[in-house]
C-alpha atoms as a PDB file:
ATOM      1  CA  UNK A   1       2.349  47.337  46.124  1.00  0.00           C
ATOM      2  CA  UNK A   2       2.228  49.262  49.429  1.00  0.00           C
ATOM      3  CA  UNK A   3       1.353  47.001  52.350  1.00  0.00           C
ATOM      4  CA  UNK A   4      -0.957  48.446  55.216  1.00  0.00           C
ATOM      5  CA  UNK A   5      -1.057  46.968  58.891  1.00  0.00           C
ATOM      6  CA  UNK A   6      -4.435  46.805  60.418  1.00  0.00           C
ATOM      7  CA  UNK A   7      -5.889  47.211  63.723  1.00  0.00           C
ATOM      8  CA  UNK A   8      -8.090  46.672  66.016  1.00  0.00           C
ATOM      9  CA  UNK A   9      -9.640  49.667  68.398  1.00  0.00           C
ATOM     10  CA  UNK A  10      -6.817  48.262  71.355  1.00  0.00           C
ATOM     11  CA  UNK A  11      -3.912  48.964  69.025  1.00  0.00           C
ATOM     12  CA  UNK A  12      -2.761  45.554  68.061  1.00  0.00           C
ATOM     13  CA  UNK A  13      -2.262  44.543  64.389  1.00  0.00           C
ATOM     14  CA  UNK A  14      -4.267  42.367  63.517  1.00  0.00           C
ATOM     15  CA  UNK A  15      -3.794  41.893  59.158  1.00  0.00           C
ATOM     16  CA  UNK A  16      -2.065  43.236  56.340  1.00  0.00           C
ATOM     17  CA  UNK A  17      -3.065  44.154  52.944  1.00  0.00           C
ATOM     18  CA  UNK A  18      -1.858  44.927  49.876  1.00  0.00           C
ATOM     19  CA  UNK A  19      -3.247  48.037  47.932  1.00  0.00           C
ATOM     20  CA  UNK A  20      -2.762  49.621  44.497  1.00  0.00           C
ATOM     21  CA  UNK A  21       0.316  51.536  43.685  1.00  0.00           C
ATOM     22  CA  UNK A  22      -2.121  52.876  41.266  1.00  0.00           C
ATOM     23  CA  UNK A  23      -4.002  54.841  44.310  1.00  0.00           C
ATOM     24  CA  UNK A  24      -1.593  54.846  47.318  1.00  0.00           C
ATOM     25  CA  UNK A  25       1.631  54.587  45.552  1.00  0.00           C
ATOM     26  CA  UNK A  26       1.072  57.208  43.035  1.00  0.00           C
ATOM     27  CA  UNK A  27       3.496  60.210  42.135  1.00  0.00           C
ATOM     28  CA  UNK A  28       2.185  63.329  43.883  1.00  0.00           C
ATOM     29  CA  UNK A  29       0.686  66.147  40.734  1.00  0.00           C
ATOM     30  CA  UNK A  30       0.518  69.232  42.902  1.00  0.00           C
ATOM     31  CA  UNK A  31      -0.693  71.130  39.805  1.00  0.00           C
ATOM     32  CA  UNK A  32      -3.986  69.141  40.089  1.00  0.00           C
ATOM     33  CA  UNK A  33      -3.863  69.080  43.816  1.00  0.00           C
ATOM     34  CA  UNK A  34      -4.613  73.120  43.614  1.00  0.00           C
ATOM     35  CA  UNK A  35      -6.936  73.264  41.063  1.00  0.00           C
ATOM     36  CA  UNK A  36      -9.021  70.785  42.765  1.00  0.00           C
ATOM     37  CA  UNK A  37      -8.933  72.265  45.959  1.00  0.00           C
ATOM     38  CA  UNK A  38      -9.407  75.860  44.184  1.00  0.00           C
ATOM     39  CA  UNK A  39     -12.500  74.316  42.972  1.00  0.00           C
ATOM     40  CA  UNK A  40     -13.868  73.216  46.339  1.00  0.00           C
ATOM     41  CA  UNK A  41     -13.319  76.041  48.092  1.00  0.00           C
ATOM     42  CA  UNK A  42     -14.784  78.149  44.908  1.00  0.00           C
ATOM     43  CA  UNK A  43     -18.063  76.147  45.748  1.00  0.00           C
ATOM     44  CA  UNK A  44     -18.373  77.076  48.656  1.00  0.00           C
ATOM     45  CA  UNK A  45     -18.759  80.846  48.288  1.00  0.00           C
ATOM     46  CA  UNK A  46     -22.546  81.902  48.512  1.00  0.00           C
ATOM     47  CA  UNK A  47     -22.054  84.472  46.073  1.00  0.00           C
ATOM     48  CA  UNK A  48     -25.247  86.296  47.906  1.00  0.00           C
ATOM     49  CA  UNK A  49     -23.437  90.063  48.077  1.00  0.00           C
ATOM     50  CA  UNK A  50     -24.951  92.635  46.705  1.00  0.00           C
ATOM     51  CA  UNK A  51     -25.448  96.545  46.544  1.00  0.00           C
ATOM     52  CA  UNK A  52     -28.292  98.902  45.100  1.00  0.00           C
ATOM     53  CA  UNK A  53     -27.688 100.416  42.148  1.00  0.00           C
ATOM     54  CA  UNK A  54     -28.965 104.436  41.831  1.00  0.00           C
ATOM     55  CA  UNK A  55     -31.935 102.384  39.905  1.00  0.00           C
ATOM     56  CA  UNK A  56     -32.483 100.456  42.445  1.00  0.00           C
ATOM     57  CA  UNK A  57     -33.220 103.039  45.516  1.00  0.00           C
ATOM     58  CA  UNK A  58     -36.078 104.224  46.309  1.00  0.00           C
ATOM     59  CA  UNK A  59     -37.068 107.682  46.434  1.00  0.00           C
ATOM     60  CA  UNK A  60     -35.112 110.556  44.437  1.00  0.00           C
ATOM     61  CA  UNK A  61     -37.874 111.041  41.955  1.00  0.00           C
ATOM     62  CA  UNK A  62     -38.148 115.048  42.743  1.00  0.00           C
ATOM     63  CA  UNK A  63     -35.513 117.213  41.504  1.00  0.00           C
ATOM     64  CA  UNK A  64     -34.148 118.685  44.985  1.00  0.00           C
ATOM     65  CA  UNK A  65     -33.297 122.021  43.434  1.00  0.00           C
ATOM     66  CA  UNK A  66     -34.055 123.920  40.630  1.00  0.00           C
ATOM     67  CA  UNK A  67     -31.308 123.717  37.220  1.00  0.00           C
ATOM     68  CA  UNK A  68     -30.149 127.320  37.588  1.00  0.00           C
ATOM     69  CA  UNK A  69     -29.880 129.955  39.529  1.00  0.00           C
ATOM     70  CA  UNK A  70     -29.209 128.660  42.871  1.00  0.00           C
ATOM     71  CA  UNK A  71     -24.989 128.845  42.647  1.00  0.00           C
ATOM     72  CA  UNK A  72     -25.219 124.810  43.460  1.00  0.00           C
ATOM     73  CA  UNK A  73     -24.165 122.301  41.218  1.00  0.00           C
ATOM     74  CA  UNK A  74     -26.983 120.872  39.310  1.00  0.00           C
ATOM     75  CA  UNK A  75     -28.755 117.757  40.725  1.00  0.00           C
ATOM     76  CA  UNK A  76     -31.662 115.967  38.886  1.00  0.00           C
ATOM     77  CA  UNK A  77     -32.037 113.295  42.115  1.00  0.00           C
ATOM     78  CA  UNK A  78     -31.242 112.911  45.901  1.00  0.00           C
ATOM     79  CA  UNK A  79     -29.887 109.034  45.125  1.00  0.00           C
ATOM     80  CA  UNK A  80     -26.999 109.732  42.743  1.00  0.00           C
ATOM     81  CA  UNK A  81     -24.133 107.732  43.920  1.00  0.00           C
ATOM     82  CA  UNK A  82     -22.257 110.928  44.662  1.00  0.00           C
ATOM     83  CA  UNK A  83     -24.681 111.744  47.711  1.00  0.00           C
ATOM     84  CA  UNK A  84     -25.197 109.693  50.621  1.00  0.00           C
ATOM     85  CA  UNK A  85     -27.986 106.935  50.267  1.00  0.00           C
ATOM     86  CA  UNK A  86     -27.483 107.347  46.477  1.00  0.00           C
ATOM     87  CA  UNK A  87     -27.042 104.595  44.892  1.00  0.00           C
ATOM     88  CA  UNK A  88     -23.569 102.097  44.435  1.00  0.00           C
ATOM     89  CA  UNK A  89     -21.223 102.435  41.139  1.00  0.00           C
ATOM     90  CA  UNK A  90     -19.978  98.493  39.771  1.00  0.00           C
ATOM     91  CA  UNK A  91     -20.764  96.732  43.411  1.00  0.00           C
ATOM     92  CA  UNK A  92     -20.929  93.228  43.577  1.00  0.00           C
ATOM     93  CA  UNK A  93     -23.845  91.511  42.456  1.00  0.00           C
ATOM     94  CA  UNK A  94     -24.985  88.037  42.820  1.00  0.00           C
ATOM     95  CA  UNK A  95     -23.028  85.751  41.133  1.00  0.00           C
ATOM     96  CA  UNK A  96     -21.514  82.343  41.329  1.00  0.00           C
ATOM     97  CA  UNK A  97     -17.907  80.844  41.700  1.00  0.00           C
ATOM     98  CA  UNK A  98     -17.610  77.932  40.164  1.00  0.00           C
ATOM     99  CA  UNK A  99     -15.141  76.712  38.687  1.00  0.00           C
ATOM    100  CA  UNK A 100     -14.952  73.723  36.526  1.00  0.00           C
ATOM    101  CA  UNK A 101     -12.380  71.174  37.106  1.00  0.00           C
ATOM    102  CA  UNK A 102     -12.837  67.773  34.763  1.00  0.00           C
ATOM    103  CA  UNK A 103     -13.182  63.989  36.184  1.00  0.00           C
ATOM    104  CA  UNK A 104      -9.832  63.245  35.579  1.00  0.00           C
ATOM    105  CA  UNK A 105      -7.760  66.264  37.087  1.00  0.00           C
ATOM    106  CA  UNK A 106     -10.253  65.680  40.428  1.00  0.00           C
ATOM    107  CA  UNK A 107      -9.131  61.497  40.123  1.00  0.00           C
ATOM    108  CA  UNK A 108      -5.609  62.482  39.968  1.00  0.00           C
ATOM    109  CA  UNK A 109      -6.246  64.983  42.789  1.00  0.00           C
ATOM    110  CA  UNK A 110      -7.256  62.724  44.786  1.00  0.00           C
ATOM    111  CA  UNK A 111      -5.100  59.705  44.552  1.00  0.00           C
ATOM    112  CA  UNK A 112      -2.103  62.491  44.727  1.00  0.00           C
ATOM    113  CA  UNK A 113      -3.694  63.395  48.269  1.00  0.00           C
ATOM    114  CA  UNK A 114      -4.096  59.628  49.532  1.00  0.00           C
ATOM    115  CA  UNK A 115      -0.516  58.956  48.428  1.00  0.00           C
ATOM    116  CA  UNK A 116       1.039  61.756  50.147  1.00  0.00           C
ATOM    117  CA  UNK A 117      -0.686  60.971  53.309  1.00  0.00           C
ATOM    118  CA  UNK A 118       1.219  56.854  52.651  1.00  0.00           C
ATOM    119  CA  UNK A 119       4.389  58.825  52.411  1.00  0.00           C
ATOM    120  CA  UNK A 120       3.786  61.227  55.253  1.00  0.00           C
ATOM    121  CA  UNK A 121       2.522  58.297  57.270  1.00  0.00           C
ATOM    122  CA  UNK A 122      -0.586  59.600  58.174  1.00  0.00           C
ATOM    123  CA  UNK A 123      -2.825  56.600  57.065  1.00  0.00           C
ATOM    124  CA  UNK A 124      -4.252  53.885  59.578  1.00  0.00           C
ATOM    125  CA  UNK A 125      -6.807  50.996  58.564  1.00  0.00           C
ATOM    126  CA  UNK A 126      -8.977  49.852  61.473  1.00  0.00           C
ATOM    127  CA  UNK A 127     -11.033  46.703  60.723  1.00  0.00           C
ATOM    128  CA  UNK A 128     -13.806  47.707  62.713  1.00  0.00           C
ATOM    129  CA  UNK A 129     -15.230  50.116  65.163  1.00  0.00           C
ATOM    130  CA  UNK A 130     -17.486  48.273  67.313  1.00  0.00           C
ATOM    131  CA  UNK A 131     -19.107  51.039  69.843  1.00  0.00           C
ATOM    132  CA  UNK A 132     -22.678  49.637  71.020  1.00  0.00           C
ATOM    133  CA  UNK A 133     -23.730  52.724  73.469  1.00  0.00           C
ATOM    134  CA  UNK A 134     -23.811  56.657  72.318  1.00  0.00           C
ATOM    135  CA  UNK A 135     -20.651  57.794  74.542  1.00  0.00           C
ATOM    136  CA  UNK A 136     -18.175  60.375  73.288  1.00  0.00           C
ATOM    137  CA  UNK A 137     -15.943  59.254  76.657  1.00  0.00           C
ATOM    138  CA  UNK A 138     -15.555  55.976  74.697  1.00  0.00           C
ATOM    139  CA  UNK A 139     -15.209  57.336  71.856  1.00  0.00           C
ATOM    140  CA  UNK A 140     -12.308  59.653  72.907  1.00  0.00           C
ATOM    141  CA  UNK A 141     -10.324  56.733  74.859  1.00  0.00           C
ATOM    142  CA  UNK A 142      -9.649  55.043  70.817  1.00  0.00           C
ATOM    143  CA  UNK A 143      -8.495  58.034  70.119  1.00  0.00           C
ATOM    144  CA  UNK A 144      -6.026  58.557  73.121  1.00  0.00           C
ATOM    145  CA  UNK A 145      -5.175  54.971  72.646  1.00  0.00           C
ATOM    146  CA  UNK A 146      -3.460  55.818  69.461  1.00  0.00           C
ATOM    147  CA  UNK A 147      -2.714  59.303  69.291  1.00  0.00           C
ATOM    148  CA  UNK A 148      -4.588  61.096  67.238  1.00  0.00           C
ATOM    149  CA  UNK A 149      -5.228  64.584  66.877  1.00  0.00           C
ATOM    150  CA  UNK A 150      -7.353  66.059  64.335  1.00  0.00           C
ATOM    151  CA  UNK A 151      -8.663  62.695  62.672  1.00  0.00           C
ATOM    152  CA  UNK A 152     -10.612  62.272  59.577  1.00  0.00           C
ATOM    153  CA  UNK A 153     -12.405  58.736  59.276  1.00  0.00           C
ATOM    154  CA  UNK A 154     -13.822  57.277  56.154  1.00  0.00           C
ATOM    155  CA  UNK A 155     -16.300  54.395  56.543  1.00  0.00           C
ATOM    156  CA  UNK A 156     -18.107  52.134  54.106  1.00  0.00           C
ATOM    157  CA  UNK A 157     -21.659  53.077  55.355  1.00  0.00           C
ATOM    158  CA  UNK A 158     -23.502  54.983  58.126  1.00  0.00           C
ATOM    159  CA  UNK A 159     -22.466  53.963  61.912  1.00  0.00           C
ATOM    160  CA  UNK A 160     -24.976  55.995  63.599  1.00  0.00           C
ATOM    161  CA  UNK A 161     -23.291  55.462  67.221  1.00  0.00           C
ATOM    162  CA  UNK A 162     -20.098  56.335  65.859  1.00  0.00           C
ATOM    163  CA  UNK A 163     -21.523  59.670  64.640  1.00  0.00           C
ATOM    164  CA  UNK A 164     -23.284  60.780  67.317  1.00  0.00           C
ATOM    165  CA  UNK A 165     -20.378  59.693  69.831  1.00  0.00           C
ATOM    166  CA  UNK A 166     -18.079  62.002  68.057  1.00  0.00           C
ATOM    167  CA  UNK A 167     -19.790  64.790  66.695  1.00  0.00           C
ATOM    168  CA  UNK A 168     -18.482  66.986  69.754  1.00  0.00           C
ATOM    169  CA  UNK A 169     -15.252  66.394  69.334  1.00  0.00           C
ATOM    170  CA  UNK A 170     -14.253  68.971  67.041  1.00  0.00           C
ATOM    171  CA  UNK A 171     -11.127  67.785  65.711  1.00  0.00           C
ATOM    172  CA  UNK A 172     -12.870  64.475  64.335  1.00  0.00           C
ATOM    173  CA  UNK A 173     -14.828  64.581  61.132  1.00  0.00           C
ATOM    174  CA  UNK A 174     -16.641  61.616  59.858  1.00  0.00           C
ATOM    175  CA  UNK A 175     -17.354  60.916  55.971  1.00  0.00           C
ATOM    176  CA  UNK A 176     -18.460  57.721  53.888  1.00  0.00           C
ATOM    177  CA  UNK A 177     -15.666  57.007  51.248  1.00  0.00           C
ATOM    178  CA  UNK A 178     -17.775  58.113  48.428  1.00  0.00           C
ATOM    179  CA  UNK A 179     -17.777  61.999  49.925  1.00  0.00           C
ATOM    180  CA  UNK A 180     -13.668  61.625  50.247  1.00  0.00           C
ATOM    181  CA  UNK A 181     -12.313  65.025  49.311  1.00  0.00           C
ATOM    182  CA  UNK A 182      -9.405  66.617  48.230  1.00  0.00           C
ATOM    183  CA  UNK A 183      -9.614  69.387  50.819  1.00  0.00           C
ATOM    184  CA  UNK A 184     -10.249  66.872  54.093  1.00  0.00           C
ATOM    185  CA  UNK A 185      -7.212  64.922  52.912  1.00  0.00           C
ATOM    186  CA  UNK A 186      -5.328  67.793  53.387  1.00  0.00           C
ATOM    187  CA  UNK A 187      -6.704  69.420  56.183  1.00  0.00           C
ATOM    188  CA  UNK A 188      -6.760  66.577  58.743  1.00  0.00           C
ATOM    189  CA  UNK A 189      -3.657  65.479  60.256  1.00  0.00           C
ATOM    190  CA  UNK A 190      -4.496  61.635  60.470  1.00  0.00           C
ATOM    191  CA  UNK A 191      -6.883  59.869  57.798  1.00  0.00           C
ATOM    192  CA  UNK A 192      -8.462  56.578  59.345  1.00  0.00           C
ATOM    193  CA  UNK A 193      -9.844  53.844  57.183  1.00  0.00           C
ATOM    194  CA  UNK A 194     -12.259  50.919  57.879  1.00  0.00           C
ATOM    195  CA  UNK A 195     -11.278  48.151  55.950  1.00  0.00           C
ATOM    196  CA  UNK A 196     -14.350  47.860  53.794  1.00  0.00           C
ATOM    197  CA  UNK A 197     -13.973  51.572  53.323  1.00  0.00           C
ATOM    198  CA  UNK A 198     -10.487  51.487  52.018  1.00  0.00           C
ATOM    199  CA  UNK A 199     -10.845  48.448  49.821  1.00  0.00           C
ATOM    200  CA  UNK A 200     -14.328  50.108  48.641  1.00  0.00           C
ATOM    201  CA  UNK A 201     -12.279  53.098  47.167  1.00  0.00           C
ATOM    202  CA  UNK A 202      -9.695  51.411  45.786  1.00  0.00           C
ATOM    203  CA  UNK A 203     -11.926  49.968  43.939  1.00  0.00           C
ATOM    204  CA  UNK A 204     -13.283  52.844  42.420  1.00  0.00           C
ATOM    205  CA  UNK A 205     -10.049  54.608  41.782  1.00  0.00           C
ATOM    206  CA  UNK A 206      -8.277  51.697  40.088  1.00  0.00           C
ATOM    207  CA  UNK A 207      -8.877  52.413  36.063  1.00  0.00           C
END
């Protein structure tokens, strides 16, 4: 079983735990990696765009010249999509992206994720935070203190100071352990667990 230091916000061990081969020890699936990242990023398309179909302008209802007789080619309406403002042949219309990916590709996913961040050594377990006044100066000094760059922390609950006191910093992102994703995994340099936090998802991920 993979045993994780923890510290306090001065940089000084303080513990060490044990946690699941099962979820930090795990081989790394890449195939399930990208189709659960596919997915995510899938979900977040709107889907919104969309053009006007020559049934769909307005106006055109007059014939703008007579059938024959004038030498021009024959036009029965002003918004064919052949003239300008007629309407668009197979644009996009509104649709959506999803794509479904089952529970256990997205568990495998993510315990692939966590474990390559073990083996990359980007993983640190604090045991707590404590930060009593709203100051992103304070806030910023942890981070200093241990080097971080762009840091994703997982918590077990809502820390309201925490939030606020880095919500300018733009390489931090907070989550609760529940909303751990694929696609913050692997887009944050540095993952930081509280305690509860980390024991909280083992937990879940453990079958």
């Amino acid at each position: 079983m993979p045993v994780f230091d923890v510290y306090n916000i001065d940089n000084v061990k303080v513990d060490r735990i044990e946690l699941s081969d099962e979820v930090f020890g795990a081989p790394v699936n890449e195939a399930a990696i990208y189709q659960t990242v596919r997915m995510l990023m899938a979900s977040r398309r709107r889907g919104t765009a969309a053009t006007k179909e020559r049934g769909e302008i307005s106006g055109g209802g007059k014939k703008p010249w007579r059938q024959k007789g004038t030498g021009r080619a024959r036009v029965g309406t002003t918004r064919s999509p052949l003239w300008r403002g007629g309407g668009t042949v197979f644009g996009p219309q509104p649709r959506a992206y999803d794509i479904k990916v089952n529970k256990k590709v997205k568990r495998i996913a993510l315990v692939s994720a966590l474990s390559m961040k073990v083996l990359n050594d980007s993983v640190l377990i604090l045991r707590e935070f404590p930060q009593e006044e709203i100051k992103t100066k304070a806030f910023k000094a942890v981070m200093d203190r241990f080097g971080w760059g762009k840091t994703l922390f997982v918590m077990d609950k809502e820390y309201p100071v925490l939030e606020l006191s880095c919500r300018n910093i733009k390489e931090v992102k907070m989550i609760r352990q529940e909303a751990l994703n694929v696609y913050d995994l692997l887009d944050f340099n540095q993952v930081v667990f509280l305690e509860p936090s980390i024991k909280q998802l083992e937990r879940v991920l453990v079958s």
